[in-house]
Every structure is written in structure tokens, then in C-alpha cells.
N, C-alpha and C. Protein backbone atom coordinates (compact mmCIF):
# COMPACT_ATOMS: atom_id res chain seq x y z
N UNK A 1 261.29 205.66 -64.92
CA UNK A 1 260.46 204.74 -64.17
C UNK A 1 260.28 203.41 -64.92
N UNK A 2 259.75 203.56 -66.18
CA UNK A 2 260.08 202.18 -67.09
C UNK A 2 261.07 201.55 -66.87
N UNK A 3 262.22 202.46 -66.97
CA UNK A 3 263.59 201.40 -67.24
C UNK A 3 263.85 200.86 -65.83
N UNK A 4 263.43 201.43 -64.62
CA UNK A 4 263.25 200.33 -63.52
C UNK A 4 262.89 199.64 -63.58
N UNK A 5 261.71 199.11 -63.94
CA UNK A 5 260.78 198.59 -63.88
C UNK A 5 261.20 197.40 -64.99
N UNK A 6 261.66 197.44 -65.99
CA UNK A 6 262.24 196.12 -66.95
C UNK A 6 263.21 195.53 -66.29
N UNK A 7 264.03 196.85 -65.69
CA UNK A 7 265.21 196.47 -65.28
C UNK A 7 264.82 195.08 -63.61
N UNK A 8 264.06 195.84 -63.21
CA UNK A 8 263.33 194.81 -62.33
C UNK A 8 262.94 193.54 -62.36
N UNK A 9 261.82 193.94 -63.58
CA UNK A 9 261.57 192.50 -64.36
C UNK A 9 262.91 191.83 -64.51
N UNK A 10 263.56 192.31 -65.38
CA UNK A 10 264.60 191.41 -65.93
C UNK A 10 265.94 190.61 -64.62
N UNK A 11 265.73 191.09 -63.70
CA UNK A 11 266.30 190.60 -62.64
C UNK A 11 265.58 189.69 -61.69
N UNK A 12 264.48 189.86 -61.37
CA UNK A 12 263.61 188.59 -61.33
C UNK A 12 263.43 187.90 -62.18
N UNK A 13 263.36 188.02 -63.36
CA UNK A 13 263.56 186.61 -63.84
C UNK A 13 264.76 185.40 -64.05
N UNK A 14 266.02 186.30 -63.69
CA UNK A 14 267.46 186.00 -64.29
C UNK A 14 267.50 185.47 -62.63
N UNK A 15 267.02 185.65 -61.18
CA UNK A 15 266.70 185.05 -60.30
C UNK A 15 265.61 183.83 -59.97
N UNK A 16 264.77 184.00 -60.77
CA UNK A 16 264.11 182.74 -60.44
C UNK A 16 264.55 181.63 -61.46
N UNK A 17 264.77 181.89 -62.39
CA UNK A 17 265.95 180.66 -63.52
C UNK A 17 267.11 180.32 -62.69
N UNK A 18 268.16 181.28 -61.83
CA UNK A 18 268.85 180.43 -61.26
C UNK A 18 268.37 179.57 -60.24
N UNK A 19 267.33 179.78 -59.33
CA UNK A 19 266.96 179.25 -58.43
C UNK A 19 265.97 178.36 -58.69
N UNK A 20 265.88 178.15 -59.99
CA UNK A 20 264.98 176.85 -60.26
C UNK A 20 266.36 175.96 -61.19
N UNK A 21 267.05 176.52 -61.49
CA UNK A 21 268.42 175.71 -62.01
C UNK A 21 269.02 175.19 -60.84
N UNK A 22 268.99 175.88 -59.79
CA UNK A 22 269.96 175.22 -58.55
C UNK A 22 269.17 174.45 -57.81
N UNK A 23 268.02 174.53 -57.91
CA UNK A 23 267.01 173.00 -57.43
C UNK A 23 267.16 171.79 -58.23
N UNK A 24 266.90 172.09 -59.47
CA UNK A 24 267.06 170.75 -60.50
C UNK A 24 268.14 170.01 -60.07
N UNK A 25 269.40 170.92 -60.16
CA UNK A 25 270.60 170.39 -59.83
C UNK A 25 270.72 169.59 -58.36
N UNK A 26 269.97 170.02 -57.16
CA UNK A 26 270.43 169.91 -55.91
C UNK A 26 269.39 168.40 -56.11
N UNK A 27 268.47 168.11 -56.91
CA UNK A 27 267.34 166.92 -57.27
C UNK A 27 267.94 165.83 -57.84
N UNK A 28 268.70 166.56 -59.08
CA UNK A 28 269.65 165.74 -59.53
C UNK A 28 270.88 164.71 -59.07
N UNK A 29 271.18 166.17 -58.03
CA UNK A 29 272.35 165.06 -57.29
C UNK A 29 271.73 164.70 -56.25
N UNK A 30 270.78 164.29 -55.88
CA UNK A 30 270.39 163.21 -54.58
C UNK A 30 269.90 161.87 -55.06
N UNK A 31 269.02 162.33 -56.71
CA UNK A 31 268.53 160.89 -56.78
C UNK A 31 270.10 160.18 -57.26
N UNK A 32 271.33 160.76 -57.70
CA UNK A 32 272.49 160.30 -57.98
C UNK A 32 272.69 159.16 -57.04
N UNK A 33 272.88 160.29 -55.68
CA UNK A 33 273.39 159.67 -54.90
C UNK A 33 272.51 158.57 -53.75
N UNK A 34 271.21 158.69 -53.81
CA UNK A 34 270.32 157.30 -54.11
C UNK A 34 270.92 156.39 -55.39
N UNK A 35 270.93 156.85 -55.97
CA UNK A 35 271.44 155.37 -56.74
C UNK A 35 272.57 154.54 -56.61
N UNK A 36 273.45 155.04 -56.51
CA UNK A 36 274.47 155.25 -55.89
C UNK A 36 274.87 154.25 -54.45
N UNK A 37 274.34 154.48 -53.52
CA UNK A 37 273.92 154.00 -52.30
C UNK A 37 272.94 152.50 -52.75
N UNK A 38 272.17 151.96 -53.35
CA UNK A 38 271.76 151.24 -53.58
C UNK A 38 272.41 150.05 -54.58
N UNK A 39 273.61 150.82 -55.27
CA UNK A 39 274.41 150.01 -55.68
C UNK A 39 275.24 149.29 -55.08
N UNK A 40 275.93 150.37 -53.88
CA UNK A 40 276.67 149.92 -52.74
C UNK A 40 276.00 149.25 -52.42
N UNK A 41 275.43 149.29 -51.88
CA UNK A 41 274.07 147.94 -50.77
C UNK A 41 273.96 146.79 -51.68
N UNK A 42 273.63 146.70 -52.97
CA UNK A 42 273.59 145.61 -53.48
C UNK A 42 275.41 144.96 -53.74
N UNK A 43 276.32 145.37 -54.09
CA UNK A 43 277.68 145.22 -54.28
C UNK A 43 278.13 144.27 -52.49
N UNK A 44 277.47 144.89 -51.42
CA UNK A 44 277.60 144.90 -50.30
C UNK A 44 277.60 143.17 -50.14
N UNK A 45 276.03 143.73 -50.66
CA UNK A 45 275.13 141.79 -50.53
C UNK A 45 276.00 140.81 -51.23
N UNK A 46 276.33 141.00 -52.57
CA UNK A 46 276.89 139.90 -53.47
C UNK A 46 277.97 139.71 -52.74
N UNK A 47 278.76 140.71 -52.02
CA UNK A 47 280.07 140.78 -51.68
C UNK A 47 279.96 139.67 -50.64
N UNK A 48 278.75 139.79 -49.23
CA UNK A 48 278.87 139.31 -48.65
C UNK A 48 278.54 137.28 -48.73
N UNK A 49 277.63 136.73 -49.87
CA UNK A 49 277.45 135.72 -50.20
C UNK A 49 278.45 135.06 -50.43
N UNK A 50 279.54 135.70 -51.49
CA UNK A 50 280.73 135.17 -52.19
C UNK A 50 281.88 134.75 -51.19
N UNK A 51 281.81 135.70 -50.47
CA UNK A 51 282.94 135.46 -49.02
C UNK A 51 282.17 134.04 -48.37
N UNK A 52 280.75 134.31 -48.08
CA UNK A 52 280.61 133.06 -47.39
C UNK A 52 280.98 131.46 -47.91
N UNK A 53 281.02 131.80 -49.39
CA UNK A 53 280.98 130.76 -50.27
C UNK A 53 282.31 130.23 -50.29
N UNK A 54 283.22 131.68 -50.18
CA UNK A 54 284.79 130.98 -50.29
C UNK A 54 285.25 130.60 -49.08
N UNK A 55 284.65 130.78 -48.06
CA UNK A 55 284.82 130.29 -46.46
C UNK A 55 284.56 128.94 -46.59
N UNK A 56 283.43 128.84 -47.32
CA UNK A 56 283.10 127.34 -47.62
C UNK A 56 284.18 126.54 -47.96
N UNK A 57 284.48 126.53 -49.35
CA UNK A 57 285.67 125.86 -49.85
C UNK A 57 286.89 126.07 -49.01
N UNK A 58 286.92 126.95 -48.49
CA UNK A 58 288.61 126.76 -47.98
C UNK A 58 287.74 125.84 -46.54
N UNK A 59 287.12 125.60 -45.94
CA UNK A 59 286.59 124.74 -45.06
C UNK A 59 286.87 123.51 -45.64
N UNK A 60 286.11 123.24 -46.60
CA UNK A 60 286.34 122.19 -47.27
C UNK A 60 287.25 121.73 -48.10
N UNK A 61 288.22 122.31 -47.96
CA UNK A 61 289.44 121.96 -48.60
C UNK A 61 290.76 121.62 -47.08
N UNK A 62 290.31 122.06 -46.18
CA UNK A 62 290.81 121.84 -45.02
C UNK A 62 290.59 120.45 -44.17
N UNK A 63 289.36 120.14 -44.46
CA UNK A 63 288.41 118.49 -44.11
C UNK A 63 289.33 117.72 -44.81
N UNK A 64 289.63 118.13 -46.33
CA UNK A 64 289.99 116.80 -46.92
C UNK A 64 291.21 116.90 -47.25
N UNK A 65 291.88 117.96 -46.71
CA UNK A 65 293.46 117.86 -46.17
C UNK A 65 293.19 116.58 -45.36
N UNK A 66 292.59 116.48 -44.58
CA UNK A 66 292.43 116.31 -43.06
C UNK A 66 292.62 114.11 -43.78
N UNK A 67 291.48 114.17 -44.41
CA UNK A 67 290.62 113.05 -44.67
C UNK A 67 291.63 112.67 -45.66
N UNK A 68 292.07 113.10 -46.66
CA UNK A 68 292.34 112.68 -48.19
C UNK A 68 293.61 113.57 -48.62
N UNK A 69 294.60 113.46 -48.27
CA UNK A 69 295.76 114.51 -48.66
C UNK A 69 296.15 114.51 -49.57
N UNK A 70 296.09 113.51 -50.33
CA UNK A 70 296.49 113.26 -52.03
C UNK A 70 295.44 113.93 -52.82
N UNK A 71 293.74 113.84 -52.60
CA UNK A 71 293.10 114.53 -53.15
C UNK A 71 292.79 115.96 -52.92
N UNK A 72 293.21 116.02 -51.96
CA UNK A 72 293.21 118.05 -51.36
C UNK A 72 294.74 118.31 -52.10
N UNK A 73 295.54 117.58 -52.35
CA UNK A 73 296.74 117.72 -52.88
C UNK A 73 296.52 118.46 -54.87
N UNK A 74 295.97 117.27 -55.55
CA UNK A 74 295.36 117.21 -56.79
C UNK A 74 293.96 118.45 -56.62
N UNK A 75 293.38 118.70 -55.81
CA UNK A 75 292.79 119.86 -55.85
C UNK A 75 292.85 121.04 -56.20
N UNK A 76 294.02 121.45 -55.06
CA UNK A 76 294.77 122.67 -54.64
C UNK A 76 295.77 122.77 -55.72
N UNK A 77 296.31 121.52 -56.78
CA UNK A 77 296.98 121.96 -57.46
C UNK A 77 295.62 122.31 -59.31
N UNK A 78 294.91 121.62 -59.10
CA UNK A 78 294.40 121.70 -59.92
C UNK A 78 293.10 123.31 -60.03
N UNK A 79 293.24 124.06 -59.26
CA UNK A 79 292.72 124.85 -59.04
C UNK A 79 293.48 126.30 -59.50
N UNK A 80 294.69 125.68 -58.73
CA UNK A 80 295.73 126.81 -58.73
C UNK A 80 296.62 127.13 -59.86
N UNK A 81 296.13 125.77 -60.85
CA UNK A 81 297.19 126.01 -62.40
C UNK A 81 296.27 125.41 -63.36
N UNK A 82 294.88 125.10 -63.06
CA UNK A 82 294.46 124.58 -64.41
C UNK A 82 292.90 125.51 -64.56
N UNK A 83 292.47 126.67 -63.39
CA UNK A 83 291.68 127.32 -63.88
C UNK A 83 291.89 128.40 -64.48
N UNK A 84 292.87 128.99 -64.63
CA UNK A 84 293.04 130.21 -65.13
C UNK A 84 292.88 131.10 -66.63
């Protein structure tokens, strides 16, 4: 009857350690993947500013095609071989 009875014990406890190990874990990976997701979202944002920004310039590099072809000329070359 004892040795049930440890044996009992000892299996409830070797059950509630896993099942408090497989919570931590299942806690663990959500705030991950909150973080995760909030990186995306911010990556998202920068992503989307920078595009607007280079929409810009190629706009404006299109005007002064338009306006100034020698200086959209000296631009486009000076962009394309002297920033790198």
C-alpha cells in the first residue's frame, strides 16, 4: 500500500512539472511571437516611409529630366558612380 502510494506521489509530481514546463514554454513562445510581430509592424512602417521617399526622388528626377536634362543627366550619373 505504501509503495502505491509514493509510487503515486511520485507520478503526480513528474506530471505537474511537465505541465507546468509545457505552459512556460507555450508563454514563452507567444510573447516570442509578440515580439516578433511588432518587429514586423515596425520593419513594415520604415519600409513603407522609405518607398515613399524613393517615389519622391525618382519623381523628381523625372521633373528635371523634363526641365534640366544636363542636370538630371550629372545627377543620375553622379548618384549612380560617385555614391557607392
Amino acid at each position: 500500500m505504501k509503495r502505491n502510494t509514493v509510487l503515486l506521489i511520485i507520478g503526480v509530481a513528474i506530471l505537474l512539472f511537465w505541465a507546468i514546463t509545457t505552459r512556460n514554454m507555450a508563454v514563452n513562445q507567444k510573447q516570442k511571437v509578440e515580439q516578433l510581430q511588432a518587429q514586423v509592424d515596425s520593419l513594415q512602417s520604415e519600409n513603407f516611409i522609405l518607398q515613399t521617399q524613393l517615389g519622391r526622388y525618382e519623381l523628381t528626377l523625372e521633373y528635371l529630366e523634363k526641365e534640366n536634362p544636363k542636370a538630371a543627366l550629372q545627377a543620375s550619373n553622379y548618384m549612380n558612380h560617385e555614391t557607392e
